[in-house]
Protein backbone atom coordinates (compact mmCIF):
# COMPACT_ATOMS: atom_id res chain seq x y z
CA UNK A 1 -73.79 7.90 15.86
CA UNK A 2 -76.18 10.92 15.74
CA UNK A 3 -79.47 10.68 13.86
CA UNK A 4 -78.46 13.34 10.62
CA UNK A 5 -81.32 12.66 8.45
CA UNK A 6 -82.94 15.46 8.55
CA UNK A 7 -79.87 17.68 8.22
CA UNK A 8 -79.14 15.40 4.63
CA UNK A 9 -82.44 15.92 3.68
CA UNK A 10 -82.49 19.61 3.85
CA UNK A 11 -79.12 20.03 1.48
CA UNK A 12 -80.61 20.23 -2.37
CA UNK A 13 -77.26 18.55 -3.52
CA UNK A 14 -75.55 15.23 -3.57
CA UNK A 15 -74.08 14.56 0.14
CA UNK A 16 -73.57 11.88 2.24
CA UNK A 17 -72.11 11.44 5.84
CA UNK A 18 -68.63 9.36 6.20
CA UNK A 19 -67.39 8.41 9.33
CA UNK A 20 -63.80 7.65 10.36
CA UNK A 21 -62.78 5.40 12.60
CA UNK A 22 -60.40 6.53 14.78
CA UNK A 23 -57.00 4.20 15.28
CA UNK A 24 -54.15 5.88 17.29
CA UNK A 25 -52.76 8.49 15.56
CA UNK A 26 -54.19 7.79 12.26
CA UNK A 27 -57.14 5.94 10.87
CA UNK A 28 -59.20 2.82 10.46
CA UNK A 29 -62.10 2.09 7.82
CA UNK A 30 -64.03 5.34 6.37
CA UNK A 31 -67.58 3.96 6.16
CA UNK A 32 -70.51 5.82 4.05
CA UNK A 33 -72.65 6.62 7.33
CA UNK A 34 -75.79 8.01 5.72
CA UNK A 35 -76.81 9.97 2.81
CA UNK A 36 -79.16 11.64 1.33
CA UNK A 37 -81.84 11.10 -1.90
CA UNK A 38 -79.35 12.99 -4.35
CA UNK A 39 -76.61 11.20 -3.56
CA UNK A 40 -78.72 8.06 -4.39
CA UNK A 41 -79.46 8.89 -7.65
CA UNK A 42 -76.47 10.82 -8.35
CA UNK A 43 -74.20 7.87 -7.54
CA UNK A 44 -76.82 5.14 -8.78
CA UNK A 45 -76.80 3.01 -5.19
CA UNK A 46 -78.78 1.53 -2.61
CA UNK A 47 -79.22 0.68 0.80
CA UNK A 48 -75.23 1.35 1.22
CA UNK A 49 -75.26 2.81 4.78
CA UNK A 50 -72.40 1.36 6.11
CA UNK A 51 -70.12 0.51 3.69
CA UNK A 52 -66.53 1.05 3.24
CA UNK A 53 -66.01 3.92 0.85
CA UNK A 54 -63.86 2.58 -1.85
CA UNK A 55 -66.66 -0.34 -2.20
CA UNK A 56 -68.62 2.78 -4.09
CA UNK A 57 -65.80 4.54 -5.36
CA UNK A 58 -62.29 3.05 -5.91
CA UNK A 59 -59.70 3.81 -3.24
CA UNK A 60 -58.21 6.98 -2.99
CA UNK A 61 -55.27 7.98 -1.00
CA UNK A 62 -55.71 11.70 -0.75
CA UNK A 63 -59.43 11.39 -0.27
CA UNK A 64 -58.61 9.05 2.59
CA UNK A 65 -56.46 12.04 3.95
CA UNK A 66 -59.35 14.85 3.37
CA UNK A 67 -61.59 12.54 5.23
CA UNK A 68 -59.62 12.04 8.19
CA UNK A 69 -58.82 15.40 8.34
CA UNK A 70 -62.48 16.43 8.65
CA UNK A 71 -63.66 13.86 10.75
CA UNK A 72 -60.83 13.53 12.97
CA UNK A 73 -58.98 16.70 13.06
CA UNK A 74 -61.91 18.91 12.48
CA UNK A 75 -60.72 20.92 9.55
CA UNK A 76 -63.01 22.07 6.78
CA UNK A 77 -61.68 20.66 3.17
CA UNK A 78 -62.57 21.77 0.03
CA UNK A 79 -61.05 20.85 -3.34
CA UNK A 80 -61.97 20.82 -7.09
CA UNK A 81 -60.04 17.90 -8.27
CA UNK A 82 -60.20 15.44 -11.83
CA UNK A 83 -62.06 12.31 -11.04
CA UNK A 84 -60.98 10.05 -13.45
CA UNK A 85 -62.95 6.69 -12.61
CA UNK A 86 -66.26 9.37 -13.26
CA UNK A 87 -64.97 10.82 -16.65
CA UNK A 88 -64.86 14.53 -15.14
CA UNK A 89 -64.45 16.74 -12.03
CA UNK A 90 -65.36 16.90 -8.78
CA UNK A 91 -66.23 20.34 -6.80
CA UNK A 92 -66.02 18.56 -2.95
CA UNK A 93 -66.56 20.12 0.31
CA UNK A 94 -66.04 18.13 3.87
CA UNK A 95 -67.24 19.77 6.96
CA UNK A 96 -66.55 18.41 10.35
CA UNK A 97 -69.86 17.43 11.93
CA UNK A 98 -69.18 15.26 15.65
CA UNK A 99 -67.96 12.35 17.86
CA UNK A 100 -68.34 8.58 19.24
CA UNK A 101 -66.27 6.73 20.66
CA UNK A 102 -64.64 5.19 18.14
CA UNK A 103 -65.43 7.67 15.13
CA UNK A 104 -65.37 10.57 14.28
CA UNK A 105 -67.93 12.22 11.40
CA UNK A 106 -67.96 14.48 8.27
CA UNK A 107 -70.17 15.98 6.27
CA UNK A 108 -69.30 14.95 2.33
CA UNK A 109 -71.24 17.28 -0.10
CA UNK A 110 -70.10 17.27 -4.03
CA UNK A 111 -71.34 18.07 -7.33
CA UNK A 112 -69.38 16.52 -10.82
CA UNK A 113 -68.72 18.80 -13.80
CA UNK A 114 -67.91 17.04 -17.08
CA UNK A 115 -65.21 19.75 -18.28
CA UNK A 116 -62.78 21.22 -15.91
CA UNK A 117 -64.59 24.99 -14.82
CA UNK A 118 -61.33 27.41 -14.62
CA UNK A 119 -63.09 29.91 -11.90
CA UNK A 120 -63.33 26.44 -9.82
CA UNK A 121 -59.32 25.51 -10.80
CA UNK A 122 -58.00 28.97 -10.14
CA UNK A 123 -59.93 29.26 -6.42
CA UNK A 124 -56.47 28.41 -4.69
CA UNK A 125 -55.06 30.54 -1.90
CA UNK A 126 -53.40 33.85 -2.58
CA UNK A 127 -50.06 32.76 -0.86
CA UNK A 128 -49.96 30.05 -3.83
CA UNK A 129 -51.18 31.66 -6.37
CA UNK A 130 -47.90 34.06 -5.77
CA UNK A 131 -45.35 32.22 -4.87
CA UNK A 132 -46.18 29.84 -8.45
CA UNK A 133 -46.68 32.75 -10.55
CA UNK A 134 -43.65 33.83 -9.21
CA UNK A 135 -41.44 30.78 -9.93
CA UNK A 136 -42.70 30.29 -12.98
CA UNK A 137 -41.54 33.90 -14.63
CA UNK A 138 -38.26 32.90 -13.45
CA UNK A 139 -38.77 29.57 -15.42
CA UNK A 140 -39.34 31.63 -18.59
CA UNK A 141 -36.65 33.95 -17.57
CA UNK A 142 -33.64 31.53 -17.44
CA UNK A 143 -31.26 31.79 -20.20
CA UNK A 144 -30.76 28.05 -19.61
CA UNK A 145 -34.14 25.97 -19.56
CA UNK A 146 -32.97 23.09 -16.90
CA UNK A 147 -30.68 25.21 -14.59
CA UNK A 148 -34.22 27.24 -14.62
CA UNK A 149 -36.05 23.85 -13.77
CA UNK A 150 -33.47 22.94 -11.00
CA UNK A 151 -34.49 26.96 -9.29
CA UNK A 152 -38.04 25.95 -9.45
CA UNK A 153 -37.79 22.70 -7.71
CA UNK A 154 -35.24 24.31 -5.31
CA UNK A 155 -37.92 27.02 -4.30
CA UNK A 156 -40.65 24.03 -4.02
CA UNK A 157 -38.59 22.14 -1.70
CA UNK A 158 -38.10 25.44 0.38
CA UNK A 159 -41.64 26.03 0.74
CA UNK A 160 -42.42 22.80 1.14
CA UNK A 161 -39.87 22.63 3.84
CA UNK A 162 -39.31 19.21 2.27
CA UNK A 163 -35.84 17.20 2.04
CA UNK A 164 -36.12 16.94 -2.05
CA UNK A 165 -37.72 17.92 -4.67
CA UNK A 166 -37.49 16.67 -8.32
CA UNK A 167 -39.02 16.72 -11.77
CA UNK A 168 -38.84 13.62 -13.87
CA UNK A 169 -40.46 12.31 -17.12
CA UNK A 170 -40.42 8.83 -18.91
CA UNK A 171 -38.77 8.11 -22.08
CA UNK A 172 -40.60 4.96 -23.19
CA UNK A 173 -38.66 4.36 -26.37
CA UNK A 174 -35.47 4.82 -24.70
CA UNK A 175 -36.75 3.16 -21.35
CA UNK A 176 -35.16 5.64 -19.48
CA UNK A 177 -35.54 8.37 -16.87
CA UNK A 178 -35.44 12.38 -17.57
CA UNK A 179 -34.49 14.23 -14.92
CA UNK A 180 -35.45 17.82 -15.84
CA UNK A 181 -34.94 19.28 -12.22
CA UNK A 182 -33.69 18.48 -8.96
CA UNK A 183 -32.87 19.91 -5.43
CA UNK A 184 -31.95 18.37 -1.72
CA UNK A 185 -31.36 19.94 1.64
CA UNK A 186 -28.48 17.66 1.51
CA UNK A 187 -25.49 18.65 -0.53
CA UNK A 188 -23.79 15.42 -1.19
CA UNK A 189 -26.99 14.35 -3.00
CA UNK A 190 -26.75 15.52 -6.25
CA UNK A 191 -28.69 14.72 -9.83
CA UNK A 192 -26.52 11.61 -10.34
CA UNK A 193 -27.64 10.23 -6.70
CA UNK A 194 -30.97 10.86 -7.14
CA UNK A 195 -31.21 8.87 -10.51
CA UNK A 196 -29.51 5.70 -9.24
CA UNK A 197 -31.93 5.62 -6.00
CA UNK A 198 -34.84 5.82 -9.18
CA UNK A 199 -35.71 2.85 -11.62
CA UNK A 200 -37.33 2.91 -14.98
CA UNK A 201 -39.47 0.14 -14.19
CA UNK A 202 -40.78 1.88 -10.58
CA UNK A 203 -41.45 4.86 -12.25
CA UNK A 204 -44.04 3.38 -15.00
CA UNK A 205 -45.92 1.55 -12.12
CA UNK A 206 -46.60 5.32 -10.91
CA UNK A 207 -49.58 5.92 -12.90
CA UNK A 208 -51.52 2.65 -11.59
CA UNK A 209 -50.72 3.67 -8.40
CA UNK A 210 -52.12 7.18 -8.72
CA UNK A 211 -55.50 5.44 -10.13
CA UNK A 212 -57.99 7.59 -10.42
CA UNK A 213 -57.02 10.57 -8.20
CA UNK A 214 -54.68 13.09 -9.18
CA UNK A 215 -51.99 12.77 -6.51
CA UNK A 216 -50.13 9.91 -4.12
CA UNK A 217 -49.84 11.52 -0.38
CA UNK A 218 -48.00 9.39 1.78
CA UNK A 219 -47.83 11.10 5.20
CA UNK A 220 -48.03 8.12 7.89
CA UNK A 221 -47.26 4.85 8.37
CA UNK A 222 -50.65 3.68 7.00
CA UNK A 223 -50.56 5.39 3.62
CA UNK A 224 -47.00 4.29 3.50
CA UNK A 225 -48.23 0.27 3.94
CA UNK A 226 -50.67 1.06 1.24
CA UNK A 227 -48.65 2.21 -1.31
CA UNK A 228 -46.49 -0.21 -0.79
CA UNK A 229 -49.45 -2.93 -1.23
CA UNK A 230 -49.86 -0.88 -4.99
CA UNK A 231 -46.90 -0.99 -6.01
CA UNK A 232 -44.44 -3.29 -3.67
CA UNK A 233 -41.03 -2.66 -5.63
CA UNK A 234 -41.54 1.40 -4.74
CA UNK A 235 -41.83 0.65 -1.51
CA UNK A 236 -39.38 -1.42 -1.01
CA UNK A 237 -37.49 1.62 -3.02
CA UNK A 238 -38.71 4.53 -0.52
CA UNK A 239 -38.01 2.28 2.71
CA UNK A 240 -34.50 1.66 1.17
CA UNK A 241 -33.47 5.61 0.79
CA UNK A 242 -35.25 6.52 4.00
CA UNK A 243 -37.89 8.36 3.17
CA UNK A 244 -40.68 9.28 5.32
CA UNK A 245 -43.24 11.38 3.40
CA UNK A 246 -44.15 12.05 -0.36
CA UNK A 247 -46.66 14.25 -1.91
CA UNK A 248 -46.17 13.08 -5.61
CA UNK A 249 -48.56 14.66 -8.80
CA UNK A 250 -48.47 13.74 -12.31
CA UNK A 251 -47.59 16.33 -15.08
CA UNK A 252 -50.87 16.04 -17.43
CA UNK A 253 -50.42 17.82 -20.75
CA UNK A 254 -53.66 17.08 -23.49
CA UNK A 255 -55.01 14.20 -20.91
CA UNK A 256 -51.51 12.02 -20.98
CA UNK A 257 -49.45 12.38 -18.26
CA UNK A 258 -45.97 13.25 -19.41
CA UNK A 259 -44.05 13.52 -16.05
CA UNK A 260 -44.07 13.85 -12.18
CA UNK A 261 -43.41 16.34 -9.92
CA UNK A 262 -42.31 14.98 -6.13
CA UNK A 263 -41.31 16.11 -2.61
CA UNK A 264 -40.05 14.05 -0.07
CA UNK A 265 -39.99 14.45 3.89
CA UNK A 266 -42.42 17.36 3.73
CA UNK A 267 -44.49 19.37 6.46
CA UNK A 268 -46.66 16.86 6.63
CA UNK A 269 -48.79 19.16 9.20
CA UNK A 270 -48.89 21.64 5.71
CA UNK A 271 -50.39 18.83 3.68
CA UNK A 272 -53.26 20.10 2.05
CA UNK A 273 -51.72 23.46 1.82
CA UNK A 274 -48.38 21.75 -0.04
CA UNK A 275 -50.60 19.46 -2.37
CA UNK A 276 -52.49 22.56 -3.46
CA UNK A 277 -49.25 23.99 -4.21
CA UNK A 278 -47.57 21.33 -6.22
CA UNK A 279 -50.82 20.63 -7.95
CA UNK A 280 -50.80 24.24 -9.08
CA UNK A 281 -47.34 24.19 -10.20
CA UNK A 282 -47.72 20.82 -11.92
CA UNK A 283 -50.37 22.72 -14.08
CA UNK A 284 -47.36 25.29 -15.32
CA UNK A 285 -45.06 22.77 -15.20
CA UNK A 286 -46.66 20.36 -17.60
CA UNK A 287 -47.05 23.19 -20.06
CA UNK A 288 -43.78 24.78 -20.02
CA UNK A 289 -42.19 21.22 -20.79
CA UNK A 290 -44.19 20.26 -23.20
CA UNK A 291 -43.61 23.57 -25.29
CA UNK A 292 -40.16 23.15 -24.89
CA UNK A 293 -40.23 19.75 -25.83
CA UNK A 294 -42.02 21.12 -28.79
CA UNK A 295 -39.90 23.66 -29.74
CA UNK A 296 -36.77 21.23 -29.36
CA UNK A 297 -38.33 18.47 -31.29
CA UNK A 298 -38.95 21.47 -34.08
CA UNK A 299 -35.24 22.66 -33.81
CA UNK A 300 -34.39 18.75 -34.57
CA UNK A 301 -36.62 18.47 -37.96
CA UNK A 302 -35.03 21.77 -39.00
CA UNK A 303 -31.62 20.37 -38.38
CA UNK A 304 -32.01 16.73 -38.64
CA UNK A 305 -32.61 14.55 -42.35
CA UNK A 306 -35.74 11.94 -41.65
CA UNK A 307 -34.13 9.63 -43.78
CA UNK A 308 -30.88 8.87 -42.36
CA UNK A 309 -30.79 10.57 -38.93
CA UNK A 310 -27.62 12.51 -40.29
CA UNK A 311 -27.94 15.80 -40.11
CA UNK A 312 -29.08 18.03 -42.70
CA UNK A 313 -27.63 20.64 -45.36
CA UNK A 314 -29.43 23.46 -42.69
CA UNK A 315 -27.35 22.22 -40.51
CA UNK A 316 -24.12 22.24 -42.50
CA UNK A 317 -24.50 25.51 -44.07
CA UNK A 318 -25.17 26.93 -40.02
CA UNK A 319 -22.23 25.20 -38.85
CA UNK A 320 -20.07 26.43 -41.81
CA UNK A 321 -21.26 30.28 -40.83
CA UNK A 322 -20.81 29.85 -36.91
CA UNK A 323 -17.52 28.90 -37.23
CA UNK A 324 -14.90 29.44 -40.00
CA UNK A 325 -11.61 27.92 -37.96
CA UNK A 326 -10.27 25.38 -40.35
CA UNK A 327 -8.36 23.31 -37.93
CA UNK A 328 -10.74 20.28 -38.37
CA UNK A 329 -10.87 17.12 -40.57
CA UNK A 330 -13.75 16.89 -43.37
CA UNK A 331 -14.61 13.57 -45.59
CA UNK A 332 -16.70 14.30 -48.46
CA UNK A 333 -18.63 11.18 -49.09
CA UNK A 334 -20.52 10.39 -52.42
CA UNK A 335 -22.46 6.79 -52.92
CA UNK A 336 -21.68 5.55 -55.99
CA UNK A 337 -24.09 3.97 -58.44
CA UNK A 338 -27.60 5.33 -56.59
CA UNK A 339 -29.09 6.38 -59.93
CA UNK A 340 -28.48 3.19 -61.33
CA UNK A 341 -30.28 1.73 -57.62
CA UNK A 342 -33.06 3.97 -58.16
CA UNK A 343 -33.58 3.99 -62.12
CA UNK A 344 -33.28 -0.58 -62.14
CA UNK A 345 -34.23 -1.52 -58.53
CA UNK A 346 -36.83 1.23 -57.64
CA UNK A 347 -36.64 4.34 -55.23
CA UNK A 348 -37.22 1.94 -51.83
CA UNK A 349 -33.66 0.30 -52.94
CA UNK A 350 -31.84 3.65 -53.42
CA UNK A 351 -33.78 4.75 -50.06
CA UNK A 352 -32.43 1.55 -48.15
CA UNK A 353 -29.11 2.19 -49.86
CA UNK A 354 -28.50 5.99 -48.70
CA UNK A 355 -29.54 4.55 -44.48
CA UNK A 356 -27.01 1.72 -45.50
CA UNK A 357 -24.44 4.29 -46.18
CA UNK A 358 -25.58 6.75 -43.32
CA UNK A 359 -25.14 4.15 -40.75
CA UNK A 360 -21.83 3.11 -41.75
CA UNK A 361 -21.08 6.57 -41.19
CA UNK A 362 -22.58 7.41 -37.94
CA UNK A 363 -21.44 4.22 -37.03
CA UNK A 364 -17.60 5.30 -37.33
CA UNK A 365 -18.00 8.63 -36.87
CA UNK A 366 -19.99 8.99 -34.08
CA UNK A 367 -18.80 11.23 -31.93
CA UNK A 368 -17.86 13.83 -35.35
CA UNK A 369 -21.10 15.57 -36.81
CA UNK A 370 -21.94 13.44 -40.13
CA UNK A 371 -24.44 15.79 -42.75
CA UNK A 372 -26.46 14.81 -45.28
CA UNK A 373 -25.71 17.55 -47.89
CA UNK A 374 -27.48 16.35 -50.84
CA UNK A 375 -29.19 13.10 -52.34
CA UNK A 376 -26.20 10.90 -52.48
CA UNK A 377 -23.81 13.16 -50.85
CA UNK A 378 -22.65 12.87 -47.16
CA UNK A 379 -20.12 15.47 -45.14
CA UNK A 380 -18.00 14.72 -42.19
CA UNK A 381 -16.69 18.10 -39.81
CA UNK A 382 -14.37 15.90 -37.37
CA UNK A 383 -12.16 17.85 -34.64
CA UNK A 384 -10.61 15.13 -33.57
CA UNK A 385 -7.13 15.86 -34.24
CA UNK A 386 -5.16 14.49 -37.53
CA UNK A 387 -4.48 11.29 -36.18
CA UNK A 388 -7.60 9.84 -34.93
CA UNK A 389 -9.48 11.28 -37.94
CA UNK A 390 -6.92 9.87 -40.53
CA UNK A 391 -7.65 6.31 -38.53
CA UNK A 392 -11.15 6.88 -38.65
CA UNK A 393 -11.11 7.67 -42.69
CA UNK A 394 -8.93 4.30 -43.33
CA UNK A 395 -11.41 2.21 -41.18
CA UNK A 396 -14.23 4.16 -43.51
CA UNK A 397 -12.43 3.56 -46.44
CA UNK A 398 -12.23 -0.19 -45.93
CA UNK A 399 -15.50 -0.83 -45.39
CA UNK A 400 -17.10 1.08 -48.62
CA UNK A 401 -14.12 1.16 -50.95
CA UNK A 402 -14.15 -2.86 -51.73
CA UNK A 403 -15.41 -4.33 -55.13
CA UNK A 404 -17.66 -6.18 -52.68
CA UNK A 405 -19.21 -3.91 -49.97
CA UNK A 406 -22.45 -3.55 -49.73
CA UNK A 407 -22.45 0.22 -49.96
CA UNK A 408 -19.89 1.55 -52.74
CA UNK A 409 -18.39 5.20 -51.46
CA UNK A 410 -16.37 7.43 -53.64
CA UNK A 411 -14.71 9.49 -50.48
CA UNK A 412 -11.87 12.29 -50.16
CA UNK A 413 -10.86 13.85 -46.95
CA UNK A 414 -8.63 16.65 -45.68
CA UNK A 415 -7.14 17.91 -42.72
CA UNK A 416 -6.69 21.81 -42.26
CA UNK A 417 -5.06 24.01 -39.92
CA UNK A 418 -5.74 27.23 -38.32
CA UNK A 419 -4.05 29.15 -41.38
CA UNK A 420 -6.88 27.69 -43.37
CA UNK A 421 -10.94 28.42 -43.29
CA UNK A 422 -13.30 26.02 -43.46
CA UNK A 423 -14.51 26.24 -47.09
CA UNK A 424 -10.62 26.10 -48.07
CA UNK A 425 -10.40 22.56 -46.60
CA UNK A 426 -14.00 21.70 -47.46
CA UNK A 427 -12.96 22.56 -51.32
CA UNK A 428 -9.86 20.29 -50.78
CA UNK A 429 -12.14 17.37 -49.57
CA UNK A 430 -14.44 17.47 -52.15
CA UNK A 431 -11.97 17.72 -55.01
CA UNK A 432 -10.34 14.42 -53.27
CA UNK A 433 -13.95 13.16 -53.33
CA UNK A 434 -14.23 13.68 -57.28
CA UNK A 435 -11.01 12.12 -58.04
CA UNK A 436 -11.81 9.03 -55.72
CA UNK A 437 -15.30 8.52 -57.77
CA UNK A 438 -13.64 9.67 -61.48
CA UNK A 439 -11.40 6.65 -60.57
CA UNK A 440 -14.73 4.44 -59.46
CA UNK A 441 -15.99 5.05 -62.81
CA UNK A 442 -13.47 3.81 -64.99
CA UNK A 443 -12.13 0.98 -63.52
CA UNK A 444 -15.16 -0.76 -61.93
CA UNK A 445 -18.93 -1.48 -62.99
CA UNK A 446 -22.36 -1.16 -61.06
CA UNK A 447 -23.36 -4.51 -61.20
CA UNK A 448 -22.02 -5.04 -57.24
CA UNK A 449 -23.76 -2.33 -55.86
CA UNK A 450 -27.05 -3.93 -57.48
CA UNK A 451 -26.62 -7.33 -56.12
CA UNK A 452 -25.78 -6.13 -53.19
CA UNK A 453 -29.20 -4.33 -52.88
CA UNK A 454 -31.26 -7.50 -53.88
CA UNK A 455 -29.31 -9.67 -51.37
């Protein structure tokens, strides 16, 4: 190896010399060759000339790939990425410096920034800039936000000249995938194919994997045997579906990551170009999710009672105006004896009472729409037709009708036709309702409904 002290001593920043060893068509150990007095102090070492890399700093996949690209195929690399294991950012600059015979040498300079510095994350190429600013108007554009996601990945995967492309996030109370967007050169792959070849419990071993960088680049057989050391079961997953390369970055939205965007069987001779692009379109990406996850969850406490998971009189009265056809089934449901619950046993009873009653509910009608239209007061809009919802009332009826159930309904139901509006067989429900809970009244007592609660 050369003799570059004096070139490291005459750089006033942080900077070090790595060398690569070079091992057929990809690479061997990346070894801190020499450095200079900042990067001493900046990094807090000593006497580490020599050393593997990731004995310094932990392993990192796309670093790996930045440094082999330098030293070995003599391209300058720059990149401004999130260092997480340093609790900030990294400005970093590799410039190809010479040969041995078994190595071959960069130049590693770097500085850290604590917050991310947006002149430093915009300084992407103008080509990518474009063609994500681009994609991402459409995004906002669509009329329809996941057809919209399946165009952006689509484009991605075209200028990635990649096989797939796909957007997924996690749904850890469900455990379940979310697709959000998918494409493949291949037709006969669709959505559906796609999810079975994925697994809940791969996809959560994702973030370990990506560690502290910001990305998983698998572009050779070596990075490939190295993920698969990280995380065995996704290897075993990629070698099963065939696939060759992946460029993979996480969606981070408020310093969580909520998702992943992925290509598959890219250019890998495009790598750093294609990682700058998906890393710029995770940015948008991450954002335009997460506000529309916003908005939806919004829409869903407008429309949606907290209590019961029924939903809500909003939601009733907007149903009743959007559509006045009266060929549908209703069931006015009232629970008798709540007062009595609330005024003896305290408002926590009545509370558990009303769920009681929701469930059994949601529980029988579950494909209808069951609202909660007042305290005590439950509607059912079925359009199943007359038979199924007449079966469906009986079964209801059973369960809540009894001297000893364990939630007491007064219930009336009605089935219209198209002659008939809405309100007109909404009117006819509830008057069954009040005759149904009249009757309640003066033939049976409370004093069920309160043991029932206590029990």
């Amino acid at each position: 190896m050369e003799d570059y002290s004096e070139l490291l001593s005459k750089i006033n920043m942080a900077c070090c010399v790595i060398s690569v060893e070079r091992k057929g068509e990809g690479y061997g150990d990346i070894r801190i060759a020499a450095y200079n007095e900042l990067y001493k102090e900046t990094m807090q070492v000593d006497d580490i000339a020599g050393c593997l890399y990731y004995e310094i700093v932990p392993k990192d996949l796309k670093f790996e790939d930045f440094c082999f690209r330098a030293a070995v195929k003599k391209e300058k690399m720059h990149a401004y990425v999130e260092t997480r294991a340093l609790g900030g950012w990294t400005d970093q600059t590799l410039i190809p410096l010479g040969d041995d015979d078994e190595c071959g040498y960069c130049l590693f300079l770097f500085r850290f920034t604590k917050e991310a510095e947006p002149e430093l994350r915009s300084d992407v190429t103008f080509n990518n800039a474009n063609f994500v600013i681009k994609i991402m108007m459409k995004l906002r554009a669509a009329a329809n936000f996941y057809e919209g996601l399946d165009d952006v990945t689509y484009e991605l995967m075209k200028e990635s000249s990649a096989f797939s492309c796909v957007v997924l996030m996690t749904d850890e109370k469900a455990g379940e995938l979310r697709l959000l967007g998918t494409s493949c050169e291949d037709e006969n792959v669709t959505q559906k194919t796609i999810k079975e070849s994925l697994h809940y419990e791969t996809v959560v071993t994702w973030e370990s994997v990506i560690g502290v960088s910001n990305a998983v680049i698998v572009n050779d057989r070596q990075s490939m045997d190295d993920l698969a050391k990280r995380s065995p079961i996704w290897g075993e997953e990629l070698k099963n579906v065939g696939v060759k390369s992946l460029c993979m970055l996480p969606l981070n939205w408020n310093k969580k990551i909520v998702g992943y965007l992925y290509v598959t069987d890219y250019d890998i001779e495009r790598t750093v170009e294609i990682k700058e692009l998906l890393e710029l379109a995770s940015f948008f990406l991450a954002s335009e999710i997460s506000s529309h996850d916003l908005m939806l969850e919004l829409e869903r406490i407008g429309i949606i009672d907290s209590l019961t998971d029924c939903y809500n009189r909003n939601a009733l009265i907007n149903r009743i105006k959007e559509d006045q056809s009266g060929d549908v089934g209703v069931l006015y449901a009232d629970i008798n004896g709540l007062k009595d619950v609330n005024d003896t046993l305290g408002h926590d009873a009545g509370d558990k009472l009303i769920q009681n009653g929701a469930d059994i509910l949601l529980d029988i009608f579950e494909k209808d729409k069951v609202y909660r239209s007042g305290g005590d007061e439950f509607v059912v809009i079925s359009t199943s037709d007359k038979a199924a919802f007449d079966e469906k009332v009986s079964r209801f009826k059973e369960l809540t009708s009894g001297i000893n159930v364990g939630v007491r309904f007064a219930s009336g139901s009605y089935y219209g036709d198209s002659a008939m509006s809405i309100d007109d067989v909404m009117k006819e429900a509830d008057a069954a309702m009040y005759r149904d809970k009249a009757n309640f009244y003066r033939i049976s007592g409370i004093e069920n409904i309160r043991r029932s609660i206590i029990s």
